[in-house]
Protein backbone atom coordinates (compact mmCIF):
# COMPACT_ATOMS: atom_id res chain seq x y z
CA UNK A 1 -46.43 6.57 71.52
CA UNK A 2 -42.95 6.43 71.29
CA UNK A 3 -41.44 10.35 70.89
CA UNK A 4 -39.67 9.26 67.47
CA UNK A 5 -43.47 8.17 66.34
CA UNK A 6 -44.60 11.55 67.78
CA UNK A 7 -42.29 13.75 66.02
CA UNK A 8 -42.57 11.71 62.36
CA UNK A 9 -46.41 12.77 62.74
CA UNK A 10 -45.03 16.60 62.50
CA UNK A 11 -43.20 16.13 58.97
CA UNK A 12 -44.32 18.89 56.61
CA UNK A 13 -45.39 21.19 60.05
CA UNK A 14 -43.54 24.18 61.07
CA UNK A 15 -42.11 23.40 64.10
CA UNK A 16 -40.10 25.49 66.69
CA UNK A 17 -37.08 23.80 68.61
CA UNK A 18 -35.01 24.88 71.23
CA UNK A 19 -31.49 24.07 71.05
CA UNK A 20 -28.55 23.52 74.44
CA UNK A 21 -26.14 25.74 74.47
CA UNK A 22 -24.44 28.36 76.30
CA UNK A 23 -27.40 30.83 74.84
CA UNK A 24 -30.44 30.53 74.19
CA UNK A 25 -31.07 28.67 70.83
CA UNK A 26 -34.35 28.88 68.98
CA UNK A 27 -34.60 27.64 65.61
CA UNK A 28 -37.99 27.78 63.73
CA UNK A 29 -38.59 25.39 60.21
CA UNK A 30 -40.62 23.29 57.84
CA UNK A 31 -39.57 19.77 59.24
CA UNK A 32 -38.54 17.60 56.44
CA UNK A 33 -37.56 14.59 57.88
CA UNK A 34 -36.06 12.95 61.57
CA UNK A 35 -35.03 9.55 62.13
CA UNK A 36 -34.83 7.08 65.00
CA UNK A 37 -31.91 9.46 66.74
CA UNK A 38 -34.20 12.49 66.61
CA UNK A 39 -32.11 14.23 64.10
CA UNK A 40 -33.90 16.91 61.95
CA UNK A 41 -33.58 18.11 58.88
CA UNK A 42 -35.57 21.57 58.82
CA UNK A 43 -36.22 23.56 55.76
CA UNK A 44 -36.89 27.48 55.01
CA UNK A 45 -35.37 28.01 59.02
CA UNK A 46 -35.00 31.24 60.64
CA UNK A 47 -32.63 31.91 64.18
CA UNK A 48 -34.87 33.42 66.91
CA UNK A 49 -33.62 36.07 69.14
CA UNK A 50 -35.30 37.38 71.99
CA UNK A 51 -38.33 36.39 70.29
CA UNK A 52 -37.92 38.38 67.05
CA UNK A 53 -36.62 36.51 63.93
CA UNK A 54 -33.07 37.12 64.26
CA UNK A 55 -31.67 35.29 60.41
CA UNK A 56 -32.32 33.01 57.72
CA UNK A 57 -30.43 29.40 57.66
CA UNK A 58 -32.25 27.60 54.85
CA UNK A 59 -32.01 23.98 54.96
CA UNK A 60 -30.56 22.79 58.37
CA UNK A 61 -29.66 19.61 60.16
CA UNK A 62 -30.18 19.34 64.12
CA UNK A 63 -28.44 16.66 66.03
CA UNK A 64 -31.11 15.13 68.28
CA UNK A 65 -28.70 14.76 71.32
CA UNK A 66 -28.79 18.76 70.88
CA UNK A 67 -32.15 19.30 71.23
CA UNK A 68 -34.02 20.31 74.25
CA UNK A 69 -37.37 20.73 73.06
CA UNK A 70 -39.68 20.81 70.29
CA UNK A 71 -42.97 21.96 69.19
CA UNK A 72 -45.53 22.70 66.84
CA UNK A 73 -46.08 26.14 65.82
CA UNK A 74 -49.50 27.46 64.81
């Protein structure tokens, strides 16, 4: 399965994704949609810091050349 495939599957989940950077950037949302780049629009997202939730950012949109990592949350 290709990961584009993959990720679609995840639309409506909260996901967690993990940003490059300098720092660490986490970013935790409602995926709303991604397309064949692997950019994301997230909804209702919050900034993690150390683990604790750090902010609220609303409606954001990830570059997928940006991204690390991403995954389901529970």
């Amino acid at each position: 399965m290709f990961p584009t495939k993959k990720v679609q599957t995840l639309i409506g989940s909260k996901i967690k994704v993990e940003m490059k950077g300098a720092e660490h950037h986490v970013l935790e949302g409602t995926l709303n949609s991604v397309d064949d780049y692997l950019n994301l629009h997230l909804l209702e997202t919050v900034e993690i810091v150390d683990g604790e939730r750090a902010r609220s950012l609303g409606s954001v949109i990830l570059r997928g050349n940006n991204i690390i990592l991403i995954s389901p949350v529970e």
